[in-house]
Protein backbone atom coordinates (compact mmCIF):
# COMPACT_ATOMS: atom_id res chain seq x y z
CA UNK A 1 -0.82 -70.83 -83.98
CA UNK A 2 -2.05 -72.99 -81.03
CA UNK A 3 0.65 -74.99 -79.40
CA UNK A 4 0.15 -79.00 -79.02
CA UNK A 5 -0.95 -78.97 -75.90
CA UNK A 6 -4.01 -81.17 -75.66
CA UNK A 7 -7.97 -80.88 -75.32
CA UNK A 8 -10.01 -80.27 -72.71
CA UNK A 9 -14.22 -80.37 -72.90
CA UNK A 10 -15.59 -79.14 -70.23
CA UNK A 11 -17.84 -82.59 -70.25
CA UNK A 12 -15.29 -84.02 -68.21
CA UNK A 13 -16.23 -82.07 -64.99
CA UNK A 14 -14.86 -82.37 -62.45
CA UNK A 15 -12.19 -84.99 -64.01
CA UNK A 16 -9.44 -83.77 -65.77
CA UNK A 17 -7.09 -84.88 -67.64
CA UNK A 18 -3.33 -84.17 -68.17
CA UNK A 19 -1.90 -81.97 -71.13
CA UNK A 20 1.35 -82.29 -71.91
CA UNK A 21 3.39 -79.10 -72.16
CA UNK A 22 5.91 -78.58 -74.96
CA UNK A 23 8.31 -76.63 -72.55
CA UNK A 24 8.25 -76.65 -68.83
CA UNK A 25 6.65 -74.03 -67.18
CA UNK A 26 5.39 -73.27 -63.09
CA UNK A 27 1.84 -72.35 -62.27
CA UNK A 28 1.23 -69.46 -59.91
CA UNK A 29 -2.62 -69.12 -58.76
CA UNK A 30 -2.60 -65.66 -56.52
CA UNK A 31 -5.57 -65.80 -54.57
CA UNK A 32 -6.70 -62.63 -51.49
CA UNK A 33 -9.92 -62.86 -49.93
CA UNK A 34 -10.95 -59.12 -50.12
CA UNK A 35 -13.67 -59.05 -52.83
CA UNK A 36 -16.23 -56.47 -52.63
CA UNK A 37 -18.76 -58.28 -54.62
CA UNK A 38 -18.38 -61.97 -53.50
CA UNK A 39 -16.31 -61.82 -49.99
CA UNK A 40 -14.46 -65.06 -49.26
CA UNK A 41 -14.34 -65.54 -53.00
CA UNK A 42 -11.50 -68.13 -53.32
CA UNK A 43 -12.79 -70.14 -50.45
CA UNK A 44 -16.29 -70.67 -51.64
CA UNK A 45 -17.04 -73.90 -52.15
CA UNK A 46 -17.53 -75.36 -55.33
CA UNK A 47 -18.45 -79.44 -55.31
CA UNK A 48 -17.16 -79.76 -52.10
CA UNK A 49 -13.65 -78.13 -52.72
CA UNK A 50 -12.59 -74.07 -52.20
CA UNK A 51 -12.76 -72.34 -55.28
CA UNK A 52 -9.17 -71.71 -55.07
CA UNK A 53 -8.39 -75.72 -55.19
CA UNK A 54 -10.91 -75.97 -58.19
CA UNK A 55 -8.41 -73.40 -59.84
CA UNK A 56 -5.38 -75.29 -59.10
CA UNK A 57 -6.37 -78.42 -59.89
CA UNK A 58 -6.69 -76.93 -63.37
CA UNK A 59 -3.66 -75.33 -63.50
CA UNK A 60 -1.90 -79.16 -62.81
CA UNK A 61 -4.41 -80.65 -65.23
CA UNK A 62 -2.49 -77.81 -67.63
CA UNK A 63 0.86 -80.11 -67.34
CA UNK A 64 2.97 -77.31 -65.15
CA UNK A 65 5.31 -79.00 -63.22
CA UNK A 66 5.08 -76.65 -60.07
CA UNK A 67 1.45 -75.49 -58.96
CA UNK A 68 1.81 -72.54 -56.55
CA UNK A 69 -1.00 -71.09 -54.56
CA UNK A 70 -0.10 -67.52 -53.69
CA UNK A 71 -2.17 -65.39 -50.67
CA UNK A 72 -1.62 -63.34 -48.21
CA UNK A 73 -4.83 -64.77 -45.95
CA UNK A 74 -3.69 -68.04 -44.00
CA UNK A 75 -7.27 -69.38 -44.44
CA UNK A 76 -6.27 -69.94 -47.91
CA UNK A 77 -3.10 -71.40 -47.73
CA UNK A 78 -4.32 -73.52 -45.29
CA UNK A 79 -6.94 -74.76 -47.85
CA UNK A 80 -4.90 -75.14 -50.21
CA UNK A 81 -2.24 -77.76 -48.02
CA UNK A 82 -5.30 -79.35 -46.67
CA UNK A 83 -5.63 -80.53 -50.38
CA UNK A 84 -2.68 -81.35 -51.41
CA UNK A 85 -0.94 -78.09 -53.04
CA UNK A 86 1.82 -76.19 -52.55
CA UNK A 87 1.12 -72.74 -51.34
CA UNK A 88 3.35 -69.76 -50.29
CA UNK A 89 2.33 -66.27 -47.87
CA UNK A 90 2.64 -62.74 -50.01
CA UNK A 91 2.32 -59.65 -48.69
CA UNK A 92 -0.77 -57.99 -48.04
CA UNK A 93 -0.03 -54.62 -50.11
CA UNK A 94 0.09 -56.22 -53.69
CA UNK A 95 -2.01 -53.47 -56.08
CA UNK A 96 -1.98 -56.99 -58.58
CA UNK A 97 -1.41 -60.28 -59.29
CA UNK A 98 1.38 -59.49 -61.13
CA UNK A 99 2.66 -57.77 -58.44
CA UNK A 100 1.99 -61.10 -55.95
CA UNK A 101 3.82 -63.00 -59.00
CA UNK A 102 7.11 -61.06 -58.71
CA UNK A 103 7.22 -61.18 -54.94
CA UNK A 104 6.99 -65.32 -55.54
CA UNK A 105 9.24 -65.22 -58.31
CA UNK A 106 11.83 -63.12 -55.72
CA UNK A 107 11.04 -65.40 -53.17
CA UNK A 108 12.22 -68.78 -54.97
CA UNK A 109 14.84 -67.32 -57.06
CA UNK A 110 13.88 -69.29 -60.22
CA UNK A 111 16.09 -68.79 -63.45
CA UNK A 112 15.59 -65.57 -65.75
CA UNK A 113 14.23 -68.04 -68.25
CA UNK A 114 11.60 -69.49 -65.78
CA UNK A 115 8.01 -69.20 -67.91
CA UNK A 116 5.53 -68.55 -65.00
CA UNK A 117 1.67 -68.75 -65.63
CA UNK A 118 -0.48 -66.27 -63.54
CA UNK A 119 -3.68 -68.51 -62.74
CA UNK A 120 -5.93 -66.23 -61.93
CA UNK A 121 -7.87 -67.46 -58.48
CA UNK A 122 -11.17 -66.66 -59.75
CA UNK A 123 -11.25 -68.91 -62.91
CA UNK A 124 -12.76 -72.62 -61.76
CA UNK A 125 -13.25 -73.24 -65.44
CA UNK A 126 -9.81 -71.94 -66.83
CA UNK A 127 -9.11 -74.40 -69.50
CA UNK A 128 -5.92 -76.33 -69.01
CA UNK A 129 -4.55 -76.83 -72.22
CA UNK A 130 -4.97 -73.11 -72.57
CA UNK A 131 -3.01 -72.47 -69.42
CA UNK A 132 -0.25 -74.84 -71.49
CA UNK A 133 -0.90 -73.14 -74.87
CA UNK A 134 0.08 -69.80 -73.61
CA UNK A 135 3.09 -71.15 -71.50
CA UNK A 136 4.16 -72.92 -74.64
CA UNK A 137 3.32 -69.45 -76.77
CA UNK A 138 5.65 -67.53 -74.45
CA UNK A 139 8.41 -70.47 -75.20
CA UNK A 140 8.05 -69.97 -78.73
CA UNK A 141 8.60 -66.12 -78.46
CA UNK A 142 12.11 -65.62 -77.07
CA UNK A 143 11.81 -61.79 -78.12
CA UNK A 144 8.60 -61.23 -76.05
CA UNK A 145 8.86 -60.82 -72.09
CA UNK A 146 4.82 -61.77 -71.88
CA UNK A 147 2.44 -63.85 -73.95
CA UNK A 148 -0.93 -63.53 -73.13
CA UNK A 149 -4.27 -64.70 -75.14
CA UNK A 150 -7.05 -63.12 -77.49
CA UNK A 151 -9.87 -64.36 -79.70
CA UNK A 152 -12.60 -62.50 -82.68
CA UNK A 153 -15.78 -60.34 -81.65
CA UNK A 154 -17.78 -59.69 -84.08
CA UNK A 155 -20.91 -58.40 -81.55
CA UNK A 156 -21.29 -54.44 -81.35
CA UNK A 157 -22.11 -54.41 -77.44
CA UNK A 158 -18.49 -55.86 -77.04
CA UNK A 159 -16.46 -53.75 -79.40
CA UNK A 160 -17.81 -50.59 -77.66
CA UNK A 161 -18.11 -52.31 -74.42
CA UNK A 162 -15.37 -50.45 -72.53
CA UNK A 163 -15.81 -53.33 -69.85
CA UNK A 164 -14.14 -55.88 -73.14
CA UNK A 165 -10.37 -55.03 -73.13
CA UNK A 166 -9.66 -55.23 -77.13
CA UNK A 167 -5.91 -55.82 -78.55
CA UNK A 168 -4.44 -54.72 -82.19
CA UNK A 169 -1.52 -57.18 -83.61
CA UNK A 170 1.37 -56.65 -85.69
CA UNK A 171 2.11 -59.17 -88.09
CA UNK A 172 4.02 -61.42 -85.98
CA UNK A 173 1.15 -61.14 -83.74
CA UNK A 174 3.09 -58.87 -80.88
CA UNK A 175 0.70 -56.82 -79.12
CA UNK A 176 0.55 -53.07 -80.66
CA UNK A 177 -1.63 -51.54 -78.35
CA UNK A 178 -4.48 -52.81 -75.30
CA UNK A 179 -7.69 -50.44 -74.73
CA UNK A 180 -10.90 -50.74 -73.70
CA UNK A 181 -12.12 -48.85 -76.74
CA UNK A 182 -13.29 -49.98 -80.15
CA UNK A 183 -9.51 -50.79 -82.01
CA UNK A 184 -9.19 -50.63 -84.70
CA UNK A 185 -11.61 -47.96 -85.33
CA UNK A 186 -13.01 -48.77 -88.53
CA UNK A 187 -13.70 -45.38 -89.89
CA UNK A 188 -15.06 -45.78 -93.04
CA UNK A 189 -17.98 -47.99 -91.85
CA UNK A 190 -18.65 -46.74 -88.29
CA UNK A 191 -17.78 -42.64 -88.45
CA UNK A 192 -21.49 -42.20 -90.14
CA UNK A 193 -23.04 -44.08 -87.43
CA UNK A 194 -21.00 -42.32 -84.23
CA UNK A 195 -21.80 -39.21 -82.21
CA UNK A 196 -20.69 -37.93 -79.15
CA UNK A 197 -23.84 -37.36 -77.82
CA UNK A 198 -25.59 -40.89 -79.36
CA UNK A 199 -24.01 -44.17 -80.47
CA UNK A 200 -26.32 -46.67 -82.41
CA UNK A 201 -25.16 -50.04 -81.85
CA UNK A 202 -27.92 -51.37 -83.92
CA UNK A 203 -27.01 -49.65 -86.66
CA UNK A 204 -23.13 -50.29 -86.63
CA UNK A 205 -21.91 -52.60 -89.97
CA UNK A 206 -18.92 -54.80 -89.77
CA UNK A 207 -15.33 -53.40 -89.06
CA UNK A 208 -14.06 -55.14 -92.33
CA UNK A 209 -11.22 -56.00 -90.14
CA UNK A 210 -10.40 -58.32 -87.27
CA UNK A 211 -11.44 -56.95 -83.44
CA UNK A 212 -9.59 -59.17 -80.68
CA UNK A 213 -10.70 -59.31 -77.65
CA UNK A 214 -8.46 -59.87 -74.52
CA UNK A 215 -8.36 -62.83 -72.60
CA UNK A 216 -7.00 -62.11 -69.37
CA UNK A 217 -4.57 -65.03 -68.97
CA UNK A 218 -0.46 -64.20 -68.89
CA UNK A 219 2.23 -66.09 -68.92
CA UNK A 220 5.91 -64.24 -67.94
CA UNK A 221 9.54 -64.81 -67.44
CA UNK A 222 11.35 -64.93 -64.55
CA UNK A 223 13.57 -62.10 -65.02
CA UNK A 224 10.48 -59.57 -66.45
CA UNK A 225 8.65 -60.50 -62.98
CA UNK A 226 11.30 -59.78 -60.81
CA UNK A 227 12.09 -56.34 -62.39
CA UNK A 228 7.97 -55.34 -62.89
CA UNK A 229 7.42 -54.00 -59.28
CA UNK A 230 10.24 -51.06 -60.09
CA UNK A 231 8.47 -50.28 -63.31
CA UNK A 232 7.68 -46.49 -62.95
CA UNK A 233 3.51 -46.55 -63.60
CA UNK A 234 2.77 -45.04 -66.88
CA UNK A 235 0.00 -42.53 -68.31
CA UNK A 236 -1.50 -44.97 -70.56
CA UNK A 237 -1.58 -47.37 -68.02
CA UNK A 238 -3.62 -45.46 -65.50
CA UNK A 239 -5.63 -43.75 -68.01
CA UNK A 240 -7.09 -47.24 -69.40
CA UNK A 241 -6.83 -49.01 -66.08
CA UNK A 242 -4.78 -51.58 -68.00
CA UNK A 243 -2.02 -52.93 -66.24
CA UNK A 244 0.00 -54.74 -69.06
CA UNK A 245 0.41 -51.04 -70.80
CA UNK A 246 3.13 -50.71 -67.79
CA UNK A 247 5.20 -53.43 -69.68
CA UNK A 248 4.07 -51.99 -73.51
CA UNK A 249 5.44 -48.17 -72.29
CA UNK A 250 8.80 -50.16 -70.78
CA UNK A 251 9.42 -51.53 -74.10
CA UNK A 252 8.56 -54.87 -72.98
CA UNK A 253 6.97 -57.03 -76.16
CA UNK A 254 3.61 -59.24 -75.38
CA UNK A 255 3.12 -62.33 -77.58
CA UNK A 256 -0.65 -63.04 -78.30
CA UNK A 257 -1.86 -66.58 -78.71
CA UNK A 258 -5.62 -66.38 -81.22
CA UNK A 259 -7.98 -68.92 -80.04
CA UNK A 260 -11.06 -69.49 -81.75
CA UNK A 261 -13.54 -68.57 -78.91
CA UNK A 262 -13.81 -67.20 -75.70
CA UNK A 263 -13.06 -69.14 -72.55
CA UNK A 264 -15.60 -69.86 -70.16
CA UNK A 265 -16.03 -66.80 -67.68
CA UNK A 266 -14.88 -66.89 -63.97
CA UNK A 267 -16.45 -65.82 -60.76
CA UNK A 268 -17.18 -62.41 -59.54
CA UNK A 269 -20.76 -62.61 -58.26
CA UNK A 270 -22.87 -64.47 -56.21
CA UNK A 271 -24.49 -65.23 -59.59
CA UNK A 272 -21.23 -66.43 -61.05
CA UNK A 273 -20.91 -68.55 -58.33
CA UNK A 274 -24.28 -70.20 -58.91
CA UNK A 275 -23.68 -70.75 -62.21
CA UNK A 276 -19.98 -72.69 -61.31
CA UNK A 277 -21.75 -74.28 -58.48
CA UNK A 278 -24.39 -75.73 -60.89
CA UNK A 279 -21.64 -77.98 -62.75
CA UNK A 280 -20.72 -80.15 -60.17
CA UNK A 281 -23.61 -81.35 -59.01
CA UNK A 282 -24.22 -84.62 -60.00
């Protein structure tokens, strides 16, 4: 069930307006300028702002009542102050965002029960009252250390798309399992149609049952960010490339919030950036 936390339509570019969150919750956009396929990424300019700004002024649009831009480049941070947000220096060694997340969480010592949101830096079109709906998901889920997001694929080029990260529920709608395989694996109606050596897309039926894909939005507590940098790395984890499996093989529970559609996609190409560009021009 989606929390109450407002609409946005994406007709309002570039204004936005205010959600209002159900619980409080702090914003955390973690933003480094290596990027293989679009260098500078966070401080490209989009309608006359850095990327990076574009992203926070979302995440405040989301009703957070701390906005945090984390880097480890001063370029950003300096960006980000020359616009009016908060920003903190990270380390330069962070494998993730996560990890970025946990060295900011350290860093102001917020309360175990602190919901942080991990904007990712790359998302100029992140939907606020998402951003709120997952905050207020996590709020709702005292049991789970994580919520995240998911919504319905019904396309064959995404189910078996190992680049679409799919999640299984249980019937609270707690994470089972993440993988970048087709899950569930319908048997029945796609064994006759699979092959090692050939897959038909084409010729692949319906599941007959639910496939959720991952949106890649999180929203933690405190005290699970703080501990997730001494989290021994697990098999599944590596083997999928899917850092959230680290928290699934710890025991740690992820709450999933089912939207209806897909969010809009974020930047990481020059195309991307084109295509975000494109919006604010008047």
């Amino acid at each position: 069930m989606r929390a109450a936390c407002g609409a946005f339509s994406f007709s309002a570019l570039p204004e936005l307006a205010m959600t209002v969150p159900v619980q409080p919750f702090i914003a955390v956009v973690p933003a480094r300028l290596a990027s293989t396929r679009l260098p500078n990424k966070p401080l490209a300019d989009i309608g006359g702002k850095p990327m990076v700004v574009r992203v926070a002024e979302r995440a405040k649009a989301s009703g957070a009542q701390q906005v945090l831009i984390a880097s480890d480049a001063r370029s950003v941070l300096d960006a980000a102050r020359d616009h009016g947000f908060e920003a903190v220096l990270t380390r330069a060694d962070h494998p993730s965002g996560t990890d970025r997340l946990a060295e900011v969480a350290t860093q102001y010592g917020w309360s175990d029960d602190t919901i942080v949101v991990n904007v990712q830096g790359d998302e100029p079109l992140i939907d606020p009252a998402l951003v709120c709906d997952v905050a207020s998901h996590l709020a709702a889920h005292p049991e789970c250390a994580i919520a995240t997001a998911a919504h319905p694929i019904t396309a064959p080029e995404e189910i078996f798309s190992p680049n679409v990260v799919k999640v299984v529920l249980d019937a609270r709608g707690v994470a089972l399992y993440f993988s970048r395989a087709p899950i569930p694996w319908a048997r029945d109606a796609w064994q006759p149609h699979w092959s090692p050596a050939r897959l038909d897309l084409a010729a692949m039926p319906a599941p007959g049952a639910t496939v959720y894909r991952h949106i890649g939005l999180y929203a933690y507590r405190a005290k699970f960010l703080r501990s997730y940098p001494t989290l021994e790395h697990s098999p599944i984890e590596q083997v999928e490339a899917l850092e959230q499996l680290r928290a699934m093989w710890h025991g740690e529970r992820i709450a999933v919030l089912v939207t209806a559609e897909a969010p809009a996609p974020g930047v990481d190409t020059p195309a991307d950036l084109a295509r975000v560009q494109a919006l604010y021009r008047p």
